[in-house]
Protein backbone atom coordinates (compact mmCIF):
# COMPACT_ATOMS: atom_id res chain seq x y z
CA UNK A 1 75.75 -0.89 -118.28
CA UNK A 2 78.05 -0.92 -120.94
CA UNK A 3 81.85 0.07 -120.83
CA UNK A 4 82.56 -1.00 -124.35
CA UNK A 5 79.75 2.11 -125.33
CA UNK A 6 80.94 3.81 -123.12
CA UNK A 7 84.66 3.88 -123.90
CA UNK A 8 83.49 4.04 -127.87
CA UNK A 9 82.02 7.43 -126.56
CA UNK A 10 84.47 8.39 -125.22
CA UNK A 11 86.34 8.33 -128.77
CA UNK A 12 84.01 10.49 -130.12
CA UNK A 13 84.60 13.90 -131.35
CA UNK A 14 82.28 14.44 -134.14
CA UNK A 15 80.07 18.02 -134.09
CA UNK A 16 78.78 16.91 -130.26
CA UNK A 17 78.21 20.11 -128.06
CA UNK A 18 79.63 19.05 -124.36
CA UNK A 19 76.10 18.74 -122.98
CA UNK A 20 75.11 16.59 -125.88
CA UNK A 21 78.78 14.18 -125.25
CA UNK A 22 77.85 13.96 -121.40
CA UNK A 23 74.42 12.78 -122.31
CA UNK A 24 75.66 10.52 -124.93
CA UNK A 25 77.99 9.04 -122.43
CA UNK A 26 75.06 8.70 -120.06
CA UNK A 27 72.99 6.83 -122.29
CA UNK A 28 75.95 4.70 -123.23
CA UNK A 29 76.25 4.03 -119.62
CA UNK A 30 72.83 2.16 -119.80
CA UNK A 31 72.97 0.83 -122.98
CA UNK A 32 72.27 -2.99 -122.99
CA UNK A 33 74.31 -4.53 -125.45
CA UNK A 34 72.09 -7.39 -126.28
CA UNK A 35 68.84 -5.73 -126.72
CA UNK A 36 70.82 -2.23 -128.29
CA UNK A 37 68.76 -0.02 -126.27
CA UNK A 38 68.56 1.95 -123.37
CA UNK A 39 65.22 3.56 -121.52
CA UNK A 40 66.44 5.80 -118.26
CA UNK A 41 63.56 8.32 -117.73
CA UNK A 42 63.97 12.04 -118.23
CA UNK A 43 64.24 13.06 -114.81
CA UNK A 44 66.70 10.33 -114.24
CA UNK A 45 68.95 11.80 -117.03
CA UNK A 46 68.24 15.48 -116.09
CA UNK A 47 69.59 14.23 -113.15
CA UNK A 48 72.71 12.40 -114.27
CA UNK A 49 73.93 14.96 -116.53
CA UNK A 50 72.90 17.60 -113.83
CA UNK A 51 70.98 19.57 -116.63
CA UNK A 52 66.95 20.77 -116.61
CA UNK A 53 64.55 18.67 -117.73
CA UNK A 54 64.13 21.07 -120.25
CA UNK A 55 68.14 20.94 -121.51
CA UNK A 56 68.16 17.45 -121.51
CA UNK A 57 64.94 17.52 -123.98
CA UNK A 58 66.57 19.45 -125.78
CA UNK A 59 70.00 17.42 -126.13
CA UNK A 60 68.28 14.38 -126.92
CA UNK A 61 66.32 16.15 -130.05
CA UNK A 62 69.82 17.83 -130.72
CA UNK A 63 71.48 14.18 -130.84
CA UNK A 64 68.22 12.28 -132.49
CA UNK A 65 68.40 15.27 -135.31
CA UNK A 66 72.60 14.90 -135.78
CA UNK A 67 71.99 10.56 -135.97
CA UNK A 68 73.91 9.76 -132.98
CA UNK A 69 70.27 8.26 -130.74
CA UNK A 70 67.31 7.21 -132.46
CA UNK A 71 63.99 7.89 -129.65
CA UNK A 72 61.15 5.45 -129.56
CA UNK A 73 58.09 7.32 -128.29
CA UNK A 74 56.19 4.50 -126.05
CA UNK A 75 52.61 4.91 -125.21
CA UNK A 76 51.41 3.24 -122.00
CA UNK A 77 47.23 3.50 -121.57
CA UNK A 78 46.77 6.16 -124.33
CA UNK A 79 49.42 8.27 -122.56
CA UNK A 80 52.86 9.28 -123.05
CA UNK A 81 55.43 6.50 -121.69
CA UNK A 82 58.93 6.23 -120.85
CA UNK A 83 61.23 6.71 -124.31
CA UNK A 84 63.54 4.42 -125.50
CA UNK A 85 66.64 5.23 -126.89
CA UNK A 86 68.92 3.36 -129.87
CA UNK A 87 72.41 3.99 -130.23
CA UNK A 88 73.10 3.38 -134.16
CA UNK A 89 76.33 5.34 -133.28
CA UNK A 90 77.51 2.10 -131.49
């Protein structure tokens, strides 16, 4: 967890829809500050920001696409893993 992403978050009022802020703040929330990344799973931030799976898909693309997260696709076995997200915003 990181309050110092958090609260720079917070700050922020730059062309963010208020789904895409919460989510931002959300991901700030688990941002590690010494590795600069963060890797909650879908359903966990779905859950968090009290959105659908689908919506928070969608916010993530919305926030990859505007700069503010950069998403690592991670493959596990051949399959689809976990993401991992990078806040250059920070």
């Amino acid at each position: 967890m990181s309050w110092q992403a958090t609260s720079l978050v917070k700050s922020m009022h730059d062309n963010l829809t208020r789904t895409e802020k919460f989510l931002l703040l959300i991901l700030a929330d688990y941002h590690n500050d010494e590795t600069g990344q963060c890797d909650p799973s879908l359903d966990r931030l779905a859950s968090d920001t009290l959105t659908s799976r689908r919506q928070t898909i969608n916010a993530l693309a919305s926030l990859a696409k505007k700069g503010f997260i950069v998403i690592e696709r991670r493959r596990e076995d051949g399959k689809q893993g976990s993401n991992q997200y990078h806040l250059p915003c920070l």
